[in-house]
PDB file of N, CA and C in Angstrom:
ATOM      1  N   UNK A   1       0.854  -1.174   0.000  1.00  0.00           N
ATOM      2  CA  UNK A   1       0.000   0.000   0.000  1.00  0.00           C
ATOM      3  C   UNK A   1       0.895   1.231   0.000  1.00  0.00           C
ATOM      4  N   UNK A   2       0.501   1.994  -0.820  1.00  0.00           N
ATOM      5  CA  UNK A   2       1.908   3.233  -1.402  1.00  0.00           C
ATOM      6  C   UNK A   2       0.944   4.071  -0.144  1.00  0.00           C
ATOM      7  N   UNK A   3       2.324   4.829   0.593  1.00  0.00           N
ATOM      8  CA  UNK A   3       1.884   5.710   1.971  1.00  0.00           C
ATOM      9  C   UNK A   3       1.550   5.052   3.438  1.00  0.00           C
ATOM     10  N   UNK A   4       1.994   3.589   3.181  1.00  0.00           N
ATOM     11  CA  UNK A   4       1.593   2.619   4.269  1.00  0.00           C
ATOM     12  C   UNK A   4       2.226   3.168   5.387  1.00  0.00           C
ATOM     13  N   UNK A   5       1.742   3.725   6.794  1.00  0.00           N
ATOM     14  CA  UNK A   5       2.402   3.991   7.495  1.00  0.00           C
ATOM     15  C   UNK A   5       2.416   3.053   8.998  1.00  0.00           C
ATOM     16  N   UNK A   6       3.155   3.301   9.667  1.00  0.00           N
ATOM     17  CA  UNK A   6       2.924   2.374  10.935  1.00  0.00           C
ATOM     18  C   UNK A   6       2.409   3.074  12.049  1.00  0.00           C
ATOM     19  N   UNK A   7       1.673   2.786  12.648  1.00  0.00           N
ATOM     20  CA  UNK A   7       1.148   3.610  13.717  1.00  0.00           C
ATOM     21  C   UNK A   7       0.440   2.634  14.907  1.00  0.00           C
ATOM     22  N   UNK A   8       0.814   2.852  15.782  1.00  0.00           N
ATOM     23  CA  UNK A   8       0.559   1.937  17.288  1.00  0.00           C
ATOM     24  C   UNK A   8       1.150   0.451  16.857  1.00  0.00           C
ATOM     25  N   UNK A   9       2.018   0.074  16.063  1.00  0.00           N
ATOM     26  CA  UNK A   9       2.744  -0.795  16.403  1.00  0.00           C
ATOM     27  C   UNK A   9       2.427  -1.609  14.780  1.00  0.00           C
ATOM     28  N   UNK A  10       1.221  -1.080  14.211  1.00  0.00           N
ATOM     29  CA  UNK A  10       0.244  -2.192  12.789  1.00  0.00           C
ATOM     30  C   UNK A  10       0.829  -0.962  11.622  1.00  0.00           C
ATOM     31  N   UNK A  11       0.872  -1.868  10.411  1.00  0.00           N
ATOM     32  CA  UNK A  11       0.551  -1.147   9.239  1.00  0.00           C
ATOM     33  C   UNK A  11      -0.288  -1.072   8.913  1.00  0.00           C
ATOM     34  N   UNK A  12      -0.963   0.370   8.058  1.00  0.00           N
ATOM     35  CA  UNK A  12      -2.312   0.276   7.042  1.00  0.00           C
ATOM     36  C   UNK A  12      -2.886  -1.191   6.744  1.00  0.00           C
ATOM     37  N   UNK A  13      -2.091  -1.589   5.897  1.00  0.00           N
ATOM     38  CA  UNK A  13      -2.497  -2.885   5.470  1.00  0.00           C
ATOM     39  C   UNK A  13      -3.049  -3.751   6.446  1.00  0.00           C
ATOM     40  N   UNK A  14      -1.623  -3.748   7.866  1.00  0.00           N
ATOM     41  CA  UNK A  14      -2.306  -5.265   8.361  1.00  0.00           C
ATOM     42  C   UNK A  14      -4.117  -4.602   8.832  1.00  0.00           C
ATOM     43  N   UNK A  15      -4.063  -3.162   9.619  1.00  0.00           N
ATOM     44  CA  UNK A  15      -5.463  -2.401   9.864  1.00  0.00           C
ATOM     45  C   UNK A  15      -6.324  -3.325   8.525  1.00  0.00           C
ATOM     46  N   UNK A  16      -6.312  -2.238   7.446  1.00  0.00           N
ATOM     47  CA  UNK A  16      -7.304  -2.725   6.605  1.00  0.00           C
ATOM     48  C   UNK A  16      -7.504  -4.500   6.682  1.00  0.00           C
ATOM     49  N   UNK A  17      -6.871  -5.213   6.785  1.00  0.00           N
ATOM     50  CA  UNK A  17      -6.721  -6.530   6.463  1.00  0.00           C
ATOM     51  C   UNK A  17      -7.697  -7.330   7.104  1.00  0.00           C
ATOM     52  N   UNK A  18      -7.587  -6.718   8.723  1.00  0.00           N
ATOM     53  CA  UNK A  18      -8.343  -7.160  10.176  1.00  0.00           C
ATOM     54  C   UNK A  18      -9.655  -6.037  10.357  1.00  0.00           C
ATOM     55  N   UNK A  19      -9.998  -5.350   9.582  1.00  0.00           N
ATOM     56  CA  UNK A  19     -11.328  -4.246   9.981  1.00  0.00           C
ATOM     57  C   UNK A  19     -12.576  -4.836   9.686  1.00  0.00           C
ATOM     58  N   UNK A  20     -12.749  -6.161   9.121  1.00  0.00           N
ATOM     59  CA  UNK A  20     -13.851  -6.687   8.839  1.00  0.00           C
ATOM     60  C   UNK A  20     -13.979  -7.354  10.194  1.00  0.00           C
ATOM     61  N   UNK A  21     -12.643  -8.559  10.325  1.00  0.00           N
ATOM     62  CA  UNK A  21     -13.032  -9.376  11.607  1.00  0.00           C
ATOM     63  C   UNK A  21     -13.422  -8.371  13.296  1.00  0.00           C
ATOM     64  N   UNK A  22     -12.350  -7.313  13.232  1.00  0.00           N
ATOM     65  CA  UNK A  22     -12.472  -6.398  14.038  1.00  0.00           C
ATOM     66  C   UNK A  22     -14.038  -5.577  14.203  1.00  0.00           C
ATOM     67  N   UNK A  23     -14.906  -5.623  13.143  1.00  0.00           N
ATOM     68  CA  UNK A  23     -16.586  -5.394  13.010  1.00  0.00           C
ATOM     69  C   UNK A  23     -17.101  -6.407  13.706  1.00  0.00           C
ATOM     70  N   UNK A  24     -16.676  -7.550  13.353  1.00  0.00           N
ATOM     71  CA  UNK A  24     -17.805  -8.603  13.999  1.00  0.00           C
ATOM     72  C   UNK A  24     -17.391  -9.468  15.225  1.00  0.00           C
ATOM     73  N   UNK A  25     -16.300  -9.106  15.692  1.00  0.00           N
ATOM     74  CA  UNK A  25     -15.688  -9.552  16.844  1.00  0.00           C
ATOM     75  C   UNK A  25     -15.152 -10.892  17.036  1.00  0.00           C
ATOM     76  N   UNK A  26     -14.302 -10.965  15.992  1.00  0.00           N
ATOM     77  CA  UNK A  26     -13.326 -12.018  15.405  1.00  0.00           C
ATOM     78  C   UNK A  26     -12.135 -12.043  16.123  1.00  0.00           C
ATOM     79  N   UNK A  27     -11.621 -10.597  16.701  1.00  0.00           N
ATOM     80  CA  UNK A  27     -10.048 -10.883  16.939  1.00  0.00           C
ATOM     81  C   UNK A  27     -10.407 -10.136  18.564  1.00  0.00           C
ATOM     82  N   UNK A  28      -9.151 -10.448  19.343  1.00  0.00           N
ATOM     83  CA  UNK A  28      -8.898 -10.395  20.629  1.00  0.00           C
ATOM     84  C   UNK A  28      -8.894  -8.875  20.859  1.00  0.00           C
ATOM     85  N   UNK A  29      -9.205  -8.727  21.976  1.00  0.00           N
ATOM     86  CA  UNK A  29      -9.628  -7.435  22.975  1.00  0.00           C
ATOM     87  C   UNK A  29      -8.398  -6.985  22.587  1.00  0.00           C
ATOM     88  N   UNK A  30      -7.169  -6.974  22.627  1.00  0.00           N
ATOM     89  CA  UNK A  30      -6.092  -6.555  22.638  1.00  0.00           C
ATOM     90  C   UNK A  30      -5.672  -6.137  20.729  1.00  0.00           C
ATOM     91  N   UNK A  31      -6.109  -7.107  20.060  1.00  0.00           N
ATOM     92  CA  UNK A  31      -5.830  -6.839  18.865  1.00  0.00           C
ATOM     93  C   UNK A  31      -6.962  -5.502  18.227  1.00  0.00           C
ATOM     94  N   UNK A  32      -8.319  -5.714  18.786  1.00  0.00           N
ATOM     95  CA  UNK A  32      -9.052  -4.553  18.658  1.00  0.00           C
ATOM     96  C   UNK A  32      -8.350  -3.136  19.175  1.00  0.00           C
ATOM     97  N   UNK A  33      -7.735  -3.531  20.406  1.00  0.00           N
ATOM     98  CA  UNK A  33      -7.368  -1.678  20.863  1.00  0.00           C
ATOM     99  C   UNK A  33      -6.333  -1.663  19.822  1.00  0.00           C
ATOM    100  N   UNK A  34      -5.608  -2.300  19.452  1.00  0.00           N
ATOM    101  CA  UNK A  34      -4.405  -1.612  18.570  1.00  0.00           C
ATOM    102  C   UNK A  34      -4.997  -1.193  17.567  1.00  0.00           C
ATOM    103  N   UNK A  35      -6.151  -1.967  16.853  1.00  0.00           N
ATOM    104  CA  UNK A  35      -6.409  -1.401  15.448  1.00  0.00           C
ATOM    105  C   UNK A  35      -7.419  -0.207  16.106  1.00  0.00           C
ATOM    106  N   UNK A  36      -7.893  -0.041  16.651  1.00  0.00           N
ATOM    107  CA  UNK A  36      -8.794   1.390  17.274  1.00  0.00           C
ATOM    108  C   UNK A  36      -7.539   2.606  17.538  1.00  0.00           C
ATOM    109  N   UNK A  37      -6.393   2.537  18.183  1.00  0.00           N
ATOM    110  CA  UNK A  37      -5.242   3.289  18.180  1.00  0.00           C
ATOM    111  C   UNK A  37      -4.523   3.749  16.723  1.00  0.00           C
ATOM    112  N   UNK A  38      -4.429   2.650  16.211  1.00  0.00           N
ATOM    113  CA  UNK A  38      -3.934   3.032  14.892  1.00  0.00           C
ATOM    114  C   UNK A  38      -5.197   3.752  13.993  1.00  0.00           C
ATOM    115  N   UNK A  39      -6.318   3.807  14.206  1.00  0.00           N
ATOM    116  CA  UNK A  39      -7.355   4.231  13.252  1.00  0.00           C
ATOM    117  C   UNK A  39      -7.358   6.130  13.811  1.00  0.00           C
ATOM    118  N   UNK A  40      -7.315   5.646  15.314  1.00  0.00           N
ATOM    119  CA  UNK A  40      -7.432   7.241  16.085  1.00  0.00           C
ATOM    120  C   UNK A  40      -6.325   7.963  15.525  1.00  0.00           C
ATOM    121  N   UNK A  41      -5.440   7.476  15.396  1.00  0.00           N
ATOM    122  CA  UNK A  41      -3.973   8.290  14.965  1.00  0.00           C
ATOM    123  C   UNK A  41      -3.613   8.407  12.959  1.00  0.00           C
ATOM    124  N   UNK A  42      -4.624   7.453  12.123  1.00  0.00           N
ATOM    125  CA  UNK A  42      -4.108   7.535  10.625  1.00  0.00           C
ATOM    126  C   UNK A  42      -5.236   7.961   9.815  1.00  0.00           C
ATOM    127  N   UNK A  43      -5.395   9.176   9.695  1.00  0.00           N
ATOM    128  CA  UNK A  43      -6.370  10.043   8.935  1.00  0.00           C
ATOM    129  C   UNK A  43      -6.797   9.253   8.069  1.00  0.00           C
ATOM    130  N   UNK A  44      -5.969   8.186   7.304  1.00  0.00           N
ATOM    131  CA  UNK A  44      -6.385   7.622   5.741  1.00  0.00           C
ATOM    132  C   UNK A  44      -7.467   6.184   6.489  1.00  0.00           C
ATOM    133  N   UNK A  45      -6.843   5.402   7.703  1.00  0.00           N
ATOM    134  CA  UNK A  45      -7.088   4.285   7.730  1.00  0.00           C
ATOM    135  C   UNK A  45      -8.350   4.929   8.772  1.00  0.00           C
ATOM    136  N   UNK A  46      -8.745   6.105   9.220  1.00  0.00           N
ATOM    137  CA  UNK A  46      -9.670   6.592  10.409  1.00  0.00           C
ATOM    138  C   UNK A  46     -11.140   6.400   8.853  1.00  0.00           C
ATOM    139  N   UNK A  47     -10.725   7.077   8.087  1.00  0.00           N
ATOM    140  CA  UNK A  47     -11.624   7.596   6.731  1.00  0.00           C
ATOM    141  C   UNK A  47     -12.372   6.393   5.933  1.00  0.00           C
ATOM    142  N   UNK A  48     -11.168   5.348   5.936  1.00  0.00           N
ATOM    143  CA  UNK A  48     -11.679   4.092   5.633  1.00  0.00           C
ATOM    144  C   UNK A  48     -12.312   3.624   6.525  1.00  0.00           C
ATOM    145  N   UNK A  49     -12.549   3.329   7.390  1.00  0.00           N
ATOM    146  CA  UNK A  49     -12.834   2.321   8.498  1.00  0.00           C
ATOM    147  C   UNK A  49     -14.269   3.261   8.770  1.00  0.00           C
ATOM    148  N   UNK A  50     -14.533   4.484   8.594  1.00  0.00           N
ATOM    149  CA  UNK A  50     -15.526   4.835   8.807  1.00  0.00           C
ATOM    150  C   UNK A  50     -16.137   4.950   7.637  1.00  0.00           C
ATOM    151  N   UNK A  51     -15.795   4.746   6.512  1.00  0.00           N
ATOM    152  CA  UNK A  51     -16.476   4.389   5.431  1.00  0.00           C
ATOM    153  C   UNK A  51     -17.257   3.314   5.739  1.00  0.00           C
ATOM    154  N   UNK A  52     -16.654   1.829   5.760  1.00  0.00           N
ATOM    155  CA  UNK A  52     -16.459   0.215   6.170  1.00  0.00           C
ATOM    156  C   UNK A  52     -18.010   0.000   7.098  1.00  0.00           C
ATOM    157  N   UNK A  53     -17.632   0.991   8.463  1.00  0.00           N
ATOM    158  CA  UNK A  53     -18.393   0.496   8.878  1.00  0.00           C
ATOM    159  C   UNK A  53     -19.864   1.117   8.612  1.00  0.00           C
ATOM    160  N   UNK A  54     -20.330   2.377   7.944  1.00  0.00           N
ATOM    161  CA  UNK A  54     -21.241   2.859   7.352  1.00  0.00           C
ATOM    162  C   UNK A  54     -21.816   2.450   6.604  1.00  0.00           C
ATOM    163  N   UNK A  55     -21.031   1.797   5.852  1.00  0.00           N
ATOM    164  CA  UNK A  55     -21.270   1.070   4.440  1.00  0.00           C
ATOM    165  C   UNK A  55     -22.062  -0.707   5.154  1.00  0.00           C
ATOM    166  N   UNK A  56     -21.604  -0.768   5.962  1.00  0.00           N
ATOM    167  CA  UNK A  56     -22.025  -2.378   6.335  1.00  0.00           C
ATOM    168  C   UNK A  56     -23.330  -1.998   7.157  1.00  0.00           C
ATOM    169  N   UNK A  57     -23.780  -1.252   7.794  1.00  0.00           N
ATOM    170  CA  UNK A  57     -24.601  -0.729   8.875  1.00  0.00           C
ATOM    171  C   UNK A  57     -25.965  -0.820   7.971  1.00  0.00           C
ATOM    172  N   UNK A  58     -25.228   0.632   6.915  1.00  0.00           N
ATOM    173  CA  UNK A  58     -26.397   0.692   5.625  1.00  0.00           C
ATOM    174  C   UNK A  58     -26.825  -0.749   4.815  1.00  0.00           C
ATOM    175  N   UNK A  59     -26.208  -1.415   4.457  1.00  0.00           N
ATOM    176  CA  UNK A  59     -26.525  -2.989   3.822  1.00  0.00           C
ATOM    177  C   UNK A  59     -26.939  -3.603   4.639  1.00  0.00           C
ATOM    178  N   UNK A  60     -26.630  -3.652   6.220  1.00  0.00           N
ATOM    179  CA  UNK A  60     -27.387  -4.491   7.053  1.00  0.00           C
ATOM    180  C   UNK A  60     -29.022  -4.173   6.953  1.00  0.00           C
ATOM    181  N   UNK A  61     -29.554  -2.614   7.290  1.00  0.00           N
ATOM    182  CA  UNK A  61     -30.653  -2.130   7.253  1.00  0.00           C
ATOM    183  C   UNK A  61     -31.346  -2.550   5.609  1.00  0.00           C
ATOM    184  N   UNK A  62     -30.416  -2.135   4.649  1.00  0.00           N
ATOM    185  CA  UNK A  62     -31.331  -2.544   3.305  1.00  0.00           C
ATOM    186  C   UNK A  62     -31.929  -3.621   3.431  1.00  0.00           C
ATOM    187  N   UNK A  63     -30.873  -4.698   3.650  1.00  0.00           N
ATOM    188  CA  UNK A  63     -31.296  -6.415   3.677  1.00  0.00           C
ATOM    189  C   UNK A  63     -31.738  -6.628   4.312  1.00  0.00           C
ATOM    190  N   UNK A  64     -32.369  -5.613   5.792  1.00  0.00           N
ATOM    191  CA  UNK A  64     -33.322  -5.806   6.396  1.00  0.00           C
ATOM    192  C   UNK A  64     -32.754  -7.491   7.409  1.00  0.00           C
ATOM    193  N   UNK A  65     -30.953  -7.350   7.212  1.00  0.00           N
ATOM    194  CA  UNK A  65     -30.406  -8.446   8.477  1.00  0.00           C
ATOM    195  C   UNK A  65     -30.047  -7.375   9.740  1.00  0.00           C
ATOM    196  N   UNK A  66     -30.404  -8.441  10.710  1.00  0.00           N
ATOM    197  CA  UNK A  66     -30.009  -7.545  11.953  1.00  0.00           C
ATOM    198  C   UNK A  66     -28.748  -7.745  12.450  1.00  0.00           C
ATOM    199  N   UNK A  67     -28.674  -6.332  12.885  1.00  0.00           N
ATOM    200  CA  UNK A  67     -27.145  -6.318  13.267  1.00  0.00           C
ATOM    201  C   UNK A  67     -26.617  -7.317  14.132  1.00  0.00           C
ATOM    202  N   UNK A  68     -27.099  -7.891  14.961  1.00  0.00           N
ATOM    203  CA  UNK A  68     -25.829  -8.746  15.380  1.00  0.00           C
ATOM    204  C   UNK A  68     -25.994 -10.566  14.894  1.00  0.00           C
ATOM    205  N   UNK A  69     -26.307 -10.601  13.461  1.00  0.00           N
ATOM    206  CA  UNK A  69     -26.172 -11.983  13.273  1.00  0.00           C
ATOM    207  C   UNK A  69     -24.657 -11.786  12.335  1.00  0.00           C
ATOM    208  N   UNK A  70     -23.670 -12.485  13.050  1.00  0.00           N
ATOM    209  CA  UNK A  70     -22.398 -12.575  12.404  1.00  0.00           C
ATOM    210  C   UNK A  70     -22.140 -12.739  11.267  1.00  0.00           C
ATOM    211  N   UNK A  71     -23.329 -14.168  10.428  1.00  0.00           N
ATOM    212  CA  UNK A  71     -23.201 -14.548   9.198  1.00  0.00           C
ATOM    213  C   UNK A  71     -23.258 -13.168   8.397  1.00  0.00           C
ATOM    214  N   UNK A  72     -24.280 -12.634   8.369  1.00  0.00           N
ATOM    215  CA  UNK A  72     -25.019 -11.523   8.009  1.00  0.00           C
ATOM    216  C   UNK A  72     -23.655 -10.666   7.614  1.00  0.00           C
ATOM    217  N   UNK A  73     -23.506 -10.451   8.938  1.00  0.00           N
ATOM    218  CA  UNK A  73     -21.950  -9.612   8.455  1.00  0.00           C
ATOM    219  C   UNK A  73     -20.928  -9.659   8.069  1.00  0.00           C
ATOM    220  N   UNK A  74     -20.781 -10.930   7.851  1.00  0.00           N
ATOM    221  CA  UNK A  74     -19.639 -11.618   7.605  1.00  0.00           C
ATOM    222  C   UNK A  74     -19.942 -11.765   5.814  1.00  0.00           C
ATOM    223  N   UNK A  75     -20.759 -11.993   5.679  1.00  0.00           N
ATOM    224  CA  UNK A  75     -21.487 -11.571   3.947  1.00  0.00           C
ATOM    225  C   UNK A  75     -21.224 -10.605   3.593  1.00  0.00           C
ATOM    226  N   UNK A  76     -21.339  -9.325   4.414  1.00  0.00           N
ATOM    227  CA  UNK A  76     -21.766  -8.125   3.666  1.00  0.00           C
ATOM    228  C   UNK A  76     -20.284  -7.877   3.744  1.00  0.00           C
ATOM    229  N   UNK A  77     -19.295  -7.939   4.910  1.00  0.00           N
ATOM    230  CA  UNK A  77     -17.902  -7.886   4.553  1.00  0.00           C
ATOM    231  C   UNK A  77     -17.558  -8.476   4.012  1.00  0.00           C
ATOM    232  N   UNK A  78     -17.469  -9.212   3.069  1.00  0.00           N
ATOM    233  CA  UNK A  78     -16.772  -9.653   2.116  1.00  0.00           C
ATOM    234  C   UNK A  78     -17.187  -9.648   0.985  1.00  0.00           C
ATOM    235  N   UNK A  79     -18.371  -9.359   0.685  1.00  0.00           N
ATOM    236  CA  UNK A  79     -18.554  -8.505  -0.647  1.00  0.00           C
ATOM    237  C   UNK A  79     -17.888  -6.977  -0.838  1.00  0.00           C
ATOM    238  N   UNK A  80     -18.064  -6.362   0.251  1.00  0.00           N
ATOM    239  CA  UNK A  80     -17.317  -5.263   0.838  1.00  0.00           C
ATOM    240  C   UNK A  80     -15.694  -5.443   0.274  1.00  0.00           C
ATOM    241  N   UNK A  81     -14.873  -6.211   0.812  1.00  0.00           N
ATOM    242  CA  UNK A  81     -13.714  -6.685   0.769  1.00  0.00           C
ATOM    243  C   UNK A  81     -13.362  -6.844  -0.672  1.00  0.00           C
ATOM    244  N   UNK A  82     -14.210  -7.995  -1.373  1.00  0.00           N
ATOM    245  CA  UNK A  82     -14.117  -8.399  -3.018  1.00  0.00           C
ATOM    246  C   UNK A  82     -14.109  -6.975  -3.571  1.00  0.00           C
ATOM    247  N   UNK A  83     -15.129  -6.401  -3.168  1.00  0.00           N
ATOM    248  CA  UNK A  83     -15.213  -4.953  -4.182  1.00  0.00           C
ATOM    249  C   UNK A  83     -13.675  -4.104  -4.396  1.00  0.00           C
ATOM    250  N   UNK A  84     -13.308  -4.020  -3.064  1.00  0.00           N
ATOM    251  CA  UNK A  84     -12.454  -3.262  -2.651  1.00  0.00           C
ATOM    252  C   UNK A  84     -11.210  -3.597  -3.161  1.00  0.00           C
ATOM    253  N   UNK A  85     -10.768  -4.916  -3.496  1.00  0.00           N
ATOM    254  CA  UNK A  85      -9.920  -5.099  -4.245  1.00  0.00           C
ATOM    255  C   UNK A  85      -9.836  -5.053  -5.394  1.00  0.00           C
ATOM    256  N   UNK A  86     -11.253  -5.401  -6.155  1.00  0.00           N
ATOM    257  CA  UNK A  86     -11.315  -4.835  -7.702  1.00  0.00           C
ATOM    258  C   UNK A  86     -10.862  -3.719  -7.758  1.00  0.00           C
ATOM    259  N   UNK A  87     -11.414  -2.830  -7.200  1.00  0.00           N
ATOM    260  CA  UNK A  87     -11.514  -1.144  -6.831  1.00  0.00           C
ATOM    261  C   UNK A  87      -9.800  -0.884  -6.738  1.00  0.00           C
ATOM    262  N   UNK A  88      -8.934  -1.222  -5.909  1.00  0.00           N
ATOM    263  CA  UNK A  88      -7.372  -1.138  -6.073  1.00  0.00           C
ATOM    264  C   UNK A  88      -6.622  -2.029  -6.712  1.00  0.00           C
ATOM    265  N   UNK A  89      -6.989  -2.977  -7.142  1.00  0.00           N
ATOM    266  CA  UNK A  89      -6.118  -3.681  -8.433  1.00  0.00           C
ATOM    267  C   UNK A  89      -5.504  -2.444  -9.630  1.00  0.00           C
ATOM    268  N   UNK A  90      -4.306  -2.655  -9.653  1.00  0.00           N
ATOM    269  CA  UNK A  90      -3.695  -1.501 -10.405  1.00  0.00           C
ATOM    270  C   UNK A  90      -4.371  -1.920 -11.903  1.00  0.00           C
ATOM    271  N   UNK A  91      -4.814  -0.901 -12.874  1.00  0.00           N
ATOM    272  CA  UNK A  91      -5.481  -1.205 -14.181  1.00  0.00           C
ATOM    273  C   UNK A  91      -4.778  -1.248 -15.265  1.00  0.00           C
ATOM    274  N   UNK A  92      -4.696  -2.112 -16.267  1.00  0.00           N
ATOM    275  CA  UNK A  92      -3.723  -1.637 -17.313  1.00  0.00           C
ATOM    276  C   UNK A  92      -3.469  -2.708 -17.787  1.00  0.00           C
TER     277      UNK A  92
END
């Protein structure tokens, strides 16, 4: 990731990598505060992540799934995810 910076100990990447499981409460209390530290402190990865989770909140309500069924979210992140890599795959 061009501008990848490190902040509270994670890179952008590994952040972005873990912000889906980090939504649905996949990774450890401890791995959450770091990626919440690194989001508080990286304007780019704060912007994304509040995209992420807006974006999943809103698809939960369309599809009319409620927020706390995991599958549910675990769907909508990773269509989320698929997109997102089409979306930065370099073109050409």
């Amino acid at each position: 990731m061009e501008g990848e910076r490190l902040v509270a100990g994670l890179h952008c990447g590994e952040v972005l990598a873990d912000l889906s499981a980090a939504l649905d409460g996949r990774l450890t209390a401890e791995r959450i505060r770091r990626i919440e530290d690194h989001v508080r402190d990286c304007e780019a990865c704060k912007r994304f992540a509040g995209e992420l989770t807006a974006s999943v909140r809103a698809l939960r309500e369309a599809l009319g799934e409620p927020p706390a069924d995991p599958q549910a979210e675990t769907r909508l992140l990773e269509r989320l995810q698929e997109r997102l890599r089409e979306e930065t795959q370099p073109h050409g």
